[in-house]
C-alpha atoms as a PDB file:
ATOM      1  CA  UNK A   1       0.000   0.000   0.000  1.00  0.00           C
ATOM      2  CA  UNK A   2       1.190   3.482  -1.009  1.00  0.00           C
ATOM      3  CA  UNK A   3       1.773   6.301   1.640  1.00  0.00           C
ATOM      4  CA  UNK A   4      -0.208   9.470   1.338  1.00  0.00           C
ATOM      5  CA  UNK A   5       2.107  12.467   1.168  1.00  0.00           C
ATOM      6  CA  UNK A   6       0.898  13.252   4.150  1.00  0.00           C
ATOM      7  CA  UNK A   7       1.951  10.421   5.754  1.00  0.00           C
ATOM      8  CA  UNK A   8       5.693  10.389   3.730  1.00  0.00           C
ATOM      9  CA  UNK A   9       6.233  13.964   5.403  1.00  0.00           C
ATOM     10  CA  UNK A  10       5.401  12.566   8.887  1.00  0.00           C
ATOM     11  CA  UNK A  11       7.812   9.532   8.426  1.00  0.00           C
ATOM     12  CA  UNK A  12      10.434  11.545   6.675  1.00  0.00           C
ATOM     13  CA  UNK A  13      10.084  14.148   9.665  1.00  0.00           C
ATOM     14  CA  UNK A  14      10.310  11.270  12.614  1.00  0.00           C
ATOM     15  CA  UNK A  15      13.776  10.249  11.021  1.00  0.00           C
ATOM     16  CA  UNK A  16      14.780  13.780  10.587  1.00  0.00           C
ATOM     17  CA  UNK A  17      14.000  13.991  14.451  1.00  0.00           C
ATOM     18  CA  UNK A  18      15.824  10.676  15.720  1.00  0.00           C
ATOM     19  CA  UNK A  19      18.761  11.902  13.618  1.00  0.00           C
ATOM     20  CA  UNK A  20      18.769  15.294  15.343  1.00  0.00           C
ATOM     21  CA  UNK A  21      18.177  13.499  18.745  1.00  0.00           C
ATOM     22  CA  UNK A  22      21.542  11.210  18.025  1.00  0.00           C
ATOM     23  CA  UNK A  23      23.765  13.675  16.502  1.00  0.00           C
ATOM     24  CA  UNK A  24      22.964  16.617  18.754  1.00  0.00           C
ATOM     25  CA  UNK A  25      25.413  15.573  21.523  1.00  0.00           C
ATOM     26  CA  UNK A  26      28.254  15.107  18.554  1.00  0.00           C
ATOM     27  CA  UNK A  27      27.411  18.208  16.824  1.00  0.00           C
ATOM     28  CA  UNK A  28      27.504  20.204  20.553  1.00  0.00           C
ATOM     29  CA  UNK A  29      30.860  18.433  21.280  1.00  0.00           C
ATOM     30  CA  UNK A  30      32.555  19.639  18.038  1.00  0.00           C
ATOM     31  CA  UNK A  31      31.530  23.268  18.738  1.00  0.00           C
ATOM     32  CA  UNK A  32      32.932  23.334  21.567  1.00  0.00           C
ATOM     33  CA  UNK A  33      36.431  21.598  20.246  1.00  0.00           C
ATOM     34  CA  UNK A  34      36.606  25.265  18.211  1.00  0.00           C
ATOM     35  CA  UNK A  35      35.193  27.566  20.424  1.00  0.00           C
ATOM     36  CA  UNK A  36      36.881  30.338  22.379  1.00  0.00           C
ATOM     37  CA  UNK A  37      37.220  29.316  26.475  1.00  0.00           C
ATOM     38  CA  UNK A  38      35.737  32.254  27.054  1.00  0.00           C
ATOM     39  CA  UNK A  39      32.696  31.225  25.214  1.00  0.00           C
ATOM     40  CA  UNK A  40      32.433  28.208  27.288  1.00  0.00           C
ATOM     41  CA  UNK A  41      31.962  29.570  30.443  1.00  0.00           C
ATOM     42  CA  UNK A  42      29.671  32.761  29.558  1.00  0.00           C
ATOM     43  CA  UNK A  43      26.536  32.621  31.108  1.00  0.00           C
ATOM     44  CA  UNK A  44      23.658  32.186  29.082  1.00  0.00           C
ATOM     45  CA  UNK A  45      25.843  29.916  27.372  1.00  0.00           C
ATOM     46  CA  UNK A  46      26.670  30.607  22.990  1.00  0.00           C
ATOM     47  CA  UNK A  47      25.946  27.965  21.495  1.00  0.00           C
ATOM     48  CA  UNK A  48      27.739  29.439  18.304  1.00  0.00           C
ATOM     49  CA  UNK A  49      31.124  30.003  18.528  1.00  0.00           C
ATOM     50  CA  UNK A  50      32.771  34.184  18.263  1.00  0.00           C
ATOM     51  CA  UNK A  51      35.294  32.938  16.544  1.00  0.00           C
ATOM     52  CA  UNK A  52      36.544  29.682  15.296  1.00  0.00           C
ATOM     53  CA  UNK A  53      39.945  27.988  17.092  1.00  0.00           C
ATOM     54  CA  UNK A  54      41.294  24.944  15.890  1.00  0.00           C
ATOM     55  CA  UNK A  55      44.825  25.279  17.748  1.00  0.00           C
ATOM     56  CA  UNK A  56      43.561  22.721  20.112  1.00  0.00           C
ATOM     57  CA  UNK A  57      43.609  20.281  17.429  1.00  0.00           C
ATOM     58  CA  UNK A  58      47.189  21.410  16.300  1.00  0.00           C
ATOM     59  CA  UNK A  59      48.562  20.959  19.977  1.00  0.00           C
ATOM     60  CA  UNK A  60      46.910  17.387  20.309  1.00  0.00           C
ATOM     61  CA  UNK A  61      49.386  16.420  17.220  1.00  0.00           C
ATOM     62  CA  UNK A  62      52.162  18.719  18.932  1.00  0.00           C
ATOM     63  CA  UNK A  63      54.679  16.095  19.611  1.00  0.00           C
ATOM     64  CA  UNK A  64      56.573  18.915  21.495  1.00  0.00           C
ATOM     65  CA  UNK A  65      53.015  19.572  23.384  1.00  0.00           C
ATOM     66  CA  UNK A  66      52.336  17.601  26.774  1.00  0.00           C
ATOM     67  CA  UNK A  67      49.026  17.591  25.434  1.00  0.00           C
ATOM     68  CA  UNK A  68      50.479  16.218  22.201  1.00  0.00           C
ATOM     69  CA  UNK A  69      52.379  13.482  23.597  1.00  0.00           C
ATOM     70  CA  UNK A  70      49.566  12.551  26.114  1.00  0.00           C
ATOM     71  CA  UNK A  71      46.746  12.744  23.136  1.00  0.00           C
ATOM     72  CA  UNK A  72      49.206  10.682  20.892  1.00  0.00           C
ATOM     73  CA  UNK A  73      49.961   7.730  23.154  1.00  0.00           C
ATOM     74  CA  UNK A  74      46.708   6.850  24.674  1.00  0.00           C
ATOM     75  CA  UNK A  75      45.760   6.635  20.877  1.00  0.00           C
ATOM     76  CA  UNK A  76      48.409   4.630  19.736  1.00  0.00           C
ATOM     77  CA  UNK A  77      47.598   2.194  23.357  1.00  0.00           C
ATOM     78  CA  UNK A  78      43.893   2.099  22.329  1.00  0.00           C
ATOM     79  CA  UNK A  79      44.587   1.112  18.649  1.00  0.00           C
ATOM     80  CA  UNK A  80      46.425  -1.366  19.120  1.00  0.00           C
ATOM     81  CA  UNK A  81      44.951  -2.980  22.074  1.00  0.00           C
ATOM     82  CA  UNK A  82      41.548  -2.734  20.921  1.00  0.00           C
ATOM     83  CA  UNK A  83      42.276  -4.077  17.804  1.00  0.00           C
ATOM     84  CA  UNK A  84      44.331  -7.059  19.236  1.00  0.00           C
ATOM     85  CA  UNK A  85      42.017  -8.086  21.863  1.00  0.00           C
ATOM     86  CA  UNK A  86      39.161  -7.870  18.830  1.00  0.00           C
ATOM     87  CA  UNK A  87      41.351 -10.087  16.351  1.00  0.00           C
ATOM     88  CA  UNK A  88      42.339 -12.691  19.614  1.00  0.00           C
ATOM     89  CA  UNK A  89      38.196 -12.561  20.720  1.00  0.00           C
ATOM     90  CA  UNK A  90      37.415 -13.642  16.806  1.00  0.00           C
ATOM     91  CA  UNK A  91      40.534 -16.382  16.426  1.00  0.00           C
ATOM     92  CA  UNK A  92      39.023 -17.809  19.123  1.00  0.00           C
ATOM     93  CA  UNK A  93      34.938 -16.998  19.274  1.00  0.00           C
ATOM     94  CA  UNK A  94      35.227 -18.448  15.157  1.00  0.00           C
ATOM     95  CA  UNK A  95      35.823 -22.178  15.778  1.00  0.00           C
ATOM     96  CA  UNK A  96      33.883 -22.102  19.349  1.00  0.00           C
ATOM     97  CA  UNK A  97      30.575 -20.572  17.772  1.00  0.00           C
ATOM     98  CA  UNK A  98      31.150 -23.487  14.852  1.00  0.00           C
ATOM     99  CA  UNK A  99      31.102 -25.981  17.621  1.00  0.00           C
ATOM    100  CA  UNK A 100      28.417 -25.202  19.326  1.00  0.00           C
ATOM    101  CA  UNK A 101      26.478 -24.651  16.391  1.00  0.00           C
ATOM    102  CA  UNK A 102      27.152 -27.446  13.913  1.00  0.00           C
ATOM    103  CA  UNK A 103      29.138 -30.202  16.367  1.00  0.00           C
ATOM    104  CA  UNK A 104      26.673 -29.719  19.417  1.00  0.00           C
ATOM    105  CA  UNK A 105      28.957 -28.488  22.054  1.00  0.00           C
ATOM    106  CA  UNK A 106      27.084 -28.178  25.512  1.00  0.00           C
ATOM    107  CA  UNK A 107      25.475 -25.189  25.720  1.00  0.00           C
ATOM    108  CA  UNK A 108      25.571 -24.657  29.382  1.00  0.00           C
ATOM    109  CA  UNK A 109      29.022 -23.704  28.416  1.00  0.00           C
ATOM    110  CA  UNK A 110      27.579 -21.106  26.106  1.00  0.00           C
ATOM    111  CA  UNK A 111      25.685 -19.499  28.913  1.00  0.00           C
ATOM    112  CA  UNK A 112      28.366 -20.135  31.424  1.00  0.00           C
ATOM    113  CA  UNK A 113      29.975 -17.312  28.957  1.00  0.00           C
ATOM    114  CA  UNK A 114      27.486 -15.321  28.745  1.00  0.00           C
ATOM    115  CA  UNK A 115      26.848 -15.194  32.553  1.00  0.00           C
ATOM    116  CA  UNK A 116      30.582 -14.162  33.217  1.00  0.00           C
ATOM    117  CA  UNK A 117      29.704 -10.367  31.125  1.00  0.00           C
ATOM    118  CA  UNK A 118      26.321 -10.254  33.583  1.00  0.00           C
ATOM    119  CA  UNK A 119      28.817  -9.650  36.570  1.00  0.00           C
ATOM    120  CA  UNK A 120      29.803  -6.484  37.592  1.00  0.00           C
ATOM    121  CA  UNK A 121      32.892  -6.011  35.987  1.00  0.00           C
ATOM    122  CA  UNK A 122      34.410  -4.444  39.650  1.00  0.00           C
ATOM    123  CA  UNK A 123      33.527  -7.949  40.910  1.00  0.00           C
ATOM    124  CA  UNK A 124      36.317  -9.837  38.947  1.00  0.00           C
ATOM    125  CA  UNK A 125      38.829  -6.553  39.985  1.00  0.00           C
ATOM    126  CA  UNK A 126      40.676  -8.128  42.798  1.00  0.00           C
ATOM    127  CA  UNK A 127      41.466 -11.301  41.758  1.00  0.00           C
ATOM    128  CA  UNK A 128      42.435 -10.055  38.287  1.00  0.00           C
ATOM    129  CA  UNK A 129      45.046  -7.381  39.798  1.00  0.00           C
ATOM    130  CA  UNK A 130      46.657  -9.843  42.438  1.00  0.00           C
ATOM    131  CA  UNK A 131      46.586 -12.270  39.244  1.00  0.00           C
ATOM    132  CA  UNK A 132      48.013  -9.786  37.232  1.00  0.00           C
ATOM    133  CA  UNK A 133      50.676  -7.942  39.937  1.00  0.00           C
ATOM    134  CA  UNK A 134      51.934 -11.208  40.542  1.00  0.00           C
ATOM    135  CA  UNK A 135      52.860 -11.911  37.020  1.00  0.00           C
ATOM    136  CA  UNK A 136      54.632  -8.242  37.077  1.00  0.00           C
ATOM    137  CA  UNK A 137      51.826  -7.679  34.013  1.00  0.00           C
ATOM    138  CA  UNK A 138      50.189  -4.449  35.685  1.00  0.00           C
ATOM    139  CA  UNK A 139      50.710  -1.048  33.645  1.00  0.00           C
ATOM    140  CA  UNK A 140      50.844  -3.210  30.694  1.00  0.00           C
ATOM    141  CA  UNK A 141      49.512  -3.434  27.386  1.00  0.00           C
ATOM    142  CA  UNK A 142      49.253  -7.166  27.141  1.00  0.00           C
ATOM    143  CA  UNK A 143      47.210  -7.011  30.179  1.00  0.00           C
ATOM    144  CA  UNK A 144      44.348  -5.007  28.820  1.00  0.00           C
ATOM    145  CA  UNK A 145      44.630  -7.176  26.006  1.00  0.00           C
ATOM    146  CA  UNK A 146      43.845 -10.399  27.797  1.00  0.00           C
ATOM    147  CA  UNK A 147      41.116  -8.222  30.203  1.00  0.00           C
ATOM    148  CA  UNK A 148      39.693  -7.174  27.040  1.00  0.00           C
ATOM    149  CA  UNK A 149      39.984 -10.660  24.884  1.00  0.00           C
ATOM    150  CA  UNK A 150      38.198 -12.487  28.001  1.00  0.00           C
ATOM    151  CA  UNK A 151      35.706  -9.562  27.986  1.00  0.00           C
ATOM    152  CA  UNK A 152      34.647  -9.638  24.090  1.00  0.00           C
ATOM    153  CA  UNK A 153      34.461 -13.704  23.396  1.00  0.00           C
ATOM    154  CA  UNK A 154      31.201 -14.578  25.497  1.00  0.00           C
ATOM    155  CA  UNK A 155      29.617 -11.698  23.170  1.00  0.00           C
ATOM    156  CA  UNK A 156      31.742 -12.744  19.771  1.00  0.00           C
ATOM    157  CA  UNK A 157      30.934 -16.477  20.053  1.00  0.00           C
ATOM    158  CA  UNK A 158      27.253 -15.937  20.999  1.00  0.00           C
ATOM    159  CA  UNK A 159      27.140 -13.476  17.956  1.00  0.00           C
ATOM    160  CA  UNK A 160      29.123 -15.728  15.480  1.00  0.00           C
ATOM    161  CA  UNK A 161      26.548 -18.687  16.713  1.00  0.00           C
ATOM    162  CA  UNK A 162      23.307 -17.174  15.600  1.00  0.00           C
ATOM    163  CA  UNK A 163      25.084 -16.045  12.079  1.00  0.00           C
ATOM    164  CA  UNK A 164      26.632 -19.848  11.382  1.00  0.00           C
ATOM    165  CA  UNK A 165      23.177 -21.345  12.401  1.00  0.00           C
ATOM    166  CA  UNK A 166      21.315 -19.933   9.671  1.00  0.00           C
ATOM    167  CA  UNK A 167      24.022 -20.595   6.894  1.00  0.00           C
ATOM    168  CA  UNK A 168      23.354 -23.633   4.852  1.00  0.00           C
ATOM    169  CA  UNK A 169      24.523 -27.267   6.061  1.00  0.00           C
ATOM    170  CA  UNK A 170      24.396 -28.701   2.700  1.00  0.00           C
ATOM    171  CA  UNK A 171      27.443 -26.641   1.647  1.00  0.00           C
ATOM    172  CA  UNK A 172      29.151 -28.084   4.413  1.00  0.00           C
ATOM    173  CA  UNK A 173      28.317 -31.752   3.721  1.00  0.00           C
ATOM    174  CA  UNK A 174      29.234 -31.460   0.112  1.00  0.00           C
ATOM    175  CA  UNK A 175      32.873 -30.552   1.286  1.00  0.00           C
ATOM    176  CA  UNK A 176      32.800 -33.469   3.797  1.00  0.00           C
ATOM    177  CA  UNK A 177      31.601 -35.832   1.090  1.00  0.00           C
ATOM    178  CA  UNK A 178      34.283 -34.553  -0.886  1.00  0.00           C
ATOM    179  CA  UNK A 179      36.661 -35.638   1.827  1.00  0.00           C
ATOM    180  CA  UNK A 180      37.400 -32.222   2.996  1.00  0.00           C
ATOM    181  CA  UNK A 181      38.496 -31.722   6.838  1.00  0.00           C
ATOM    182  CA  UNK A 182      36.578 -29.933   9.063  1.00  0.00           C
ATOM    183  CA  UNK A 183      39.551 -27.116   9.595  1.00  0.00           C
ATOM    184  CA  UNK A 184      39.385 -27.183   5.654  1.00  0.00           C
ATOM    185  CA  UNK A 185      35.981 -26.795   5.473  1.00  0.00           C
ATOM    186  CA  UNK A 186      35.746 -24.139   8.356  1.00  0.00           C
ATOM    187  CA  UNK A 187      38.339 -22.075   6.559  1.00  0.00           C
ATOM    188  CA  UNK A 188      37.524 -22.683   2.737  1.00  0.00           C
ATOM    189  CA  UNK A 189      33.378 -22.584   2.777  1.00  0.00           C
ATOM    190  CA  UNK A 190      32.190 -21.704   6.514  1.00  0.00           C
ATOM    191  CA  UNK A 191      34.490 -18.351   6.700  1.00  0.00           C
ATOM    192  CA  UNK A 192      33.648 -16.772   3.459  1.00  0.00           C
ATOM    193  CA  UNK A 193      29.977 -17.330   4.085  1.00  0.00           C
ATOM    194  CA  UNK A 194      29.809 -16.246   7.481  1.00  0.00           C
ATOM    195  CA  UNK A 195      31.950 -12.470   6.485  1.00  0.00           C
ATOM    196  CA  UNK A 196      29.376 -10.252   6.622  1.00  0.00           C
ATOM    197  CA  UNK A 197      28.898 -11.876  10.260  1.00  0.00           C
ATOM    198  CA  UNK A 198      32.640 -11.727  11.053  1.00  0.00           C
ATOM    199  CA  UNK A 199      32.610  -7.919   9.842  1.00  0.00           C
ATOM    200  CA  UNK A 200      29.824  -7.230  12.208  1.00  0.00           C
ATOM    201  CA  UNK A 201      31.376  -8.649  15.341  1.00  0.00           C
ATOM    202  CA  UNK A 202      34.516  -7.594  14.602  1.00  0.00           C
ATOM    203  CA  UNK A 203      33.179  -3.693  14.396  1.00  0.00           C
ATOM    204  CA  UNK A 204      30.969  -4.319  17.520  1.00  0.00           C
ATOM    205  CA  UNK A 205      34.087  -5.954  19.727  1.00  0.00           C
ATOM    206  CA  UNK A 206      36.263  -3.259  18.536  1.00  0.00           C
ATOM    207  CA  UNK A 207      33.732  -0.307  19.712  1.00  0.00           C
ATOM    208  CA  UNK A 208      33.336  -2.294  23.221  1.00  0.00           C
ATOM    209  CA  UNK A 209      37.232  -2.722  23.298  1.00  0.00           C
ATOM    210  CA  UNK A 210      37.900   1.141  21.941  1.00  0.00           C
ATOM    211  CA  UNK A 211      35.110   2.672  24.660  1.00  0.00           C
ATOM    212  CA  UNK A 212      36.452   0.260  28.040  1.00  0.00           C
ATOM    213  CA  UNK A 213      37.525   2.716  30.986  1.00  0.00           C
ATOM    214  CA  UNK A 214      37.034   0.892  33.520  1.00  0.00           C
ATOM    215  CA  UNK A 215      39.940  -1.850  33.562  1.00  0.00           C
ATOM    216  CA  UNK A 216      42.261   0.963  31.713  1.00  0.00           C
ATOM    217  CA  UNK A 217      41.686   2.976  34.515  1.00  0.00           C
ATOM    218  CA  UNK A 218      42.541   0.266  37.266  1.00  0.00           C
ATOM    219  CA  UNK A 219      45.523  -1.629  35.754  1.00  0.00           C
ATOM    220  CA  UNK A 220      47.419   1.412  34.110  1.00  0.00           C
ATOM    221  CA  UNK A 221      48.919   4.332  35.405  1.00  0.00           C
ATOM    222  CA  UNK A 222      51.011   6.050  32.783  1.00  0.00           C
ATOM    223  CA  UNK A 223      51.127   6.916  29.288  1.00  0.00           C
ATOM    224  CA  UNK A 224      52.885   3.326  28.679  1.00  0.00           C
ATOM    225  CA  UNK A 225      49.635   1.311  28.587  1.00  0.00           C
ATOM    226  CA  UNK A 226      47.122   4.232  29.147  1.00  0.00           C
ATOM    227  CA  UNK A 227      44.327   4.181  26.490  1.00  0.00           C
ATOM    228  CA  UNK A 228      41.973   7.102  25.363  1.00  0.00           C
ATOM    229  CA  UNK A 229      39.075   6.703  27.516  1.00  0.00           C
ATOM    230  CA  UNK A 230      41.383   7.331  30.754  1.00  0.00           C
ATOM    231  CA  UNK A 231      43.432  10.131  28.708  1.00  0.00           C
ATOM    232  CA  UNK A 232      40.258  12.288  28.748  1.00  0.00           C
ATOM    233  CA  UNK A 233      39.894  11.624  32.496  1.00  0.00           C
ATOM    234  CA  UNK A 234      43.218  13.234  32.969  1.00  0.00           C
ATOM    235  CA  UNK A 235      42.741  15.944  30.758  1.00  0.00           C
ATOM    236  CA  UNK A 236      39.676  17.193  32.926  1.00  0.00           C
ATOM    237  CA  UNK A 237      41.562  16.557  36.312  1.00  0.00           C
ATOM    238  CA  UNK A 238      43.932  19.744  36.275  1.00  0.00           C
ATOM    239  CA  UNK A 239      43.097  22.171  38.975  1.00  0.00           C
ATOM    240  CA  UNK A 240      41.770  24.724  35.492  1.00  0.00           C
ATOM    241  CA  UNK A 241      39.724  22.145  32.636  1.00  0.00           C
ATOM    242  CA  UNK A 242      39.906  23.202  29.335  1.00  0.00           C
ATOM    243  CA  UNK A 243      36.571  21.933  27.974  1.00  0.00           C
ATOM    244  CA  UNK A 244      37.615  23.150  24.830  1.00  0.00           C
ATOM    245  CA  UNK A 245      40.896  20.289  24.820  1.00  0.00           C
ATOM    246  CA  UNK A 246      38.572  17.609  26.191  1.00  0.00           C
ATOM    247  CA  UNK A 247      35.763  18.373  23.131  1.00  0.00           C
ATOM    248  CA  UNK A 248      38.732  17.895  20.647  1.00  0.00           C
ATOM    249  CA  UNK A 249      40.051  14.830  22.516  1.00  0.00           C
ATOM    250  CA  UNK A 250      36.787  13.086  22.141  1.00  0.00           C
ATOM    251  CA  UNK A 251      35.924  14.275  18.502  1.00  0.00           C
ATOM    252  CA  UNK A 252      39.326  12.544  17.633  1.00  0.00           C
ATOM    253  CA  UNK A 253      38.329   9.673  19.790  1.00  0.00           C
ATOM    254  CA  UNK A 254      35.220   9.059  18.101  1.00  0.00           C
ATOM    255  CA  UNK A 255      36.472   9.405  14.264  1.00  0.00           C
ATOM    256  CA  UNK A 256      38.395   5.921  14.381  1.00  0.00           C
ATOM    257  CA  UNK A 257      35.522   3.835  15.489  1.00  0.00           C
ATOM    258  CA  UNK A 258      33.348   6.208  13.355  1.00  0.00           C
ATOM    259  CA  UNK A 259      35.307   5.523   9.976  1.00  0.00           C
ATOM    260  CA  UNK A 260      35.087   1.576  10.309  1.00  0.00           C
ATOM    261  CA  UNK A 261      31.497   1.858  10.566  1.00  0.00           C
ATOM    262  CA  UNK A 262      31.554   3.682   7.231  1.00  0.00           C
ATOM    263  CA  UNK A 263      33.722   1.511   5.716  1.00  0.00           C
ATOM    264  CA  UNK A 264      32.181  -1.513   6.825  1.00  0.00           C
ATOM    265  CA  UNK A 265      28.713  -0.179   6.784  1.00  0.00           C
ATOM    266  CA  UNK A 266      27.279  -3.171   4.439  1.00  0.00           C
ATOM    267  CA  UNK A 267      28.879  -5.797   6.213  1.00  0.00           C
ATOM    268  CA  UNK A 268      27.720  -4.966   9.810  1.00  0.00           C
ATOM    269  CA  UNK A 269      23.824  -4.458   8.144  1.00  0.00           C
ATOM    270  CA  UNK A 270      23.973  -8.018   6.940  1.00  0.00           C
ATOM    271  CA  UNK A 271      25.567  -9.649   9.050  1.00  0.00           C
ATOM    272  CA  UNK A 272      23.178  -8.628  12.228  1.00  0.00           C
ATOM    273  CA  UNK A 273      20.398  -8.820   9.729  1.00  0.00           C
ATOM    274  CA  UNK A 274      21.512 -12.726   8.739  1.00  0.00           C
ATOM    275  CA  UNK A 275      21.778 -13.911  12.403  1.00  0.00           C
ATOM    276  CA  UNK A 276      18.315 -12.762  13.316  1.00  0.00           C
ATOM    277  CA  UNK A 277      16.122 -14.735  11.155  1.00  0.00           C
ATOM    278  CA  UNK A 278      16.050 -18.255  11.291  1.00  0.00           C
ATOM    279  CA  UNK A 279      14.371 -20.614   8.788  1.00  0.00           C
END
């Protein structure tokens, strides 16, 4: 059934609206990246900027900046152990999430997982740091890394599960028949199959890994393993805050993350799209 044009503008004006409502706070923050500090604190507040600064921006690059070099690290620390606790989560949630869908693993395992992300994450601090201290692993990179890893594969297998269910079997028992191993057959026809669903909870994993502050903030302590999240927390704990530096700190923060899900736009669609219908 067609729309009336009336009801076209209404539709067209209630996506208008949620896209308003979600970019607002984005919007907001870059403003205030390249407004003046004074405009920041007057009172009523200008919500347009007297004049446009971007020298925040040039001192976050500043190697010769503390800024710079603080800015600079914690993105370098959050690159790298985002994206290796979201490629260890995947090497490992692939294989599991083919077992328990096609070789029947127990599935109380499967929610065994999942129950260990329903804790509170402060509840698994303790033993984790004495763990951890007594390895001589704290302020470390590899330890967020294995924090993180633990935290993403109840969520990447559960993810990967629902997307392998719904791909079809008889693809899979043609290569068997063919005399085809199941490594073979996980690498050569389940894998290529099941990217759009690998894109999808590889973007997810990395935005959960990219976004942690918790665990950064307990187990590091200087710009060696420091990532973003806890970088902004220092750059508001000065005895004056520049709101101005903390607005271009999280614009920056938010473009990585933000230019995956462009890129990969098509492949995260489908693949939460494939896992959710069944039949």
């Amino acid at each position: 059934m067609r729309r009336t044009p009336l009801q076209s503008a209404l539709v067209y004006a209630a996506a208008l609206l949620v896209a308003l409502f979600t970019t607002a706070p984005l919007i907001w923050l870059a403003l205030m990246s390249i407004s003046a500090p004074a405009d920041l604190t007057e009172v009523p507040l200008r919500w347009i900027p007297s004049e446009v600064d971007f020298s925040r921006y040039q001192a976050l690059f500043d190697l010769e900046s503390g800024a710079g070099v603080r800015f600079l690290s914690a993105l370098r620390n959050s690159v790298l152990v985002a994206g290796a606790a979201t490629a260890l989560a995947l090497l490992l949630a692939v294989p599991a999430a083919y077992s328990f869908s096609r070789r029947r693993a127990p599935m109380v395992l499967l929610f065994a997982f999942l129950a260990t992300i329903m804790m509170p994450p402060i509840t698994y601090v303790l033993p984790l740091y004495t763990a951890f201290s007594g390895l001589g692993l704290l302020n470390s990179k590899v330890t967020l890394v294995i924090v993180y890893t633990a935290m993403l594969l109840p969520f990447a297998i559960w993810l990967m599960k629902a997307n392998i269910d719904v791909l079809p079997v008889e693809v899979e028992q043609a290569a068997f028949m063919e005399g085809a191993s199941t490594s073979f057959t996980l690498r050569v026809v389940v894998l290529p199959l099941a990217l759009p669903a690998i894109a999808a909870t590889a973007m997810l994993s990395f935005l959960v890994a990219w976004d942690e502050f918790f665990y950064a903030l307990i187990f590091t302590n200087d710009l060696t393993a420091k990532t973003l999240p806890v970088a902004i927390a220092d750059f508001a704990a000065g005895r004056v805050t520049d709101y101005g530096v903390i607005a271009s700190v999280g614009v920056m923060a938010t473009l990585p993350p933000a230019l995956l899900a462009i890129c990969f736009q098509k492949f995260i669609v489908s693949g939460l799209v494939a896992g959710s219908v069944k039949g």
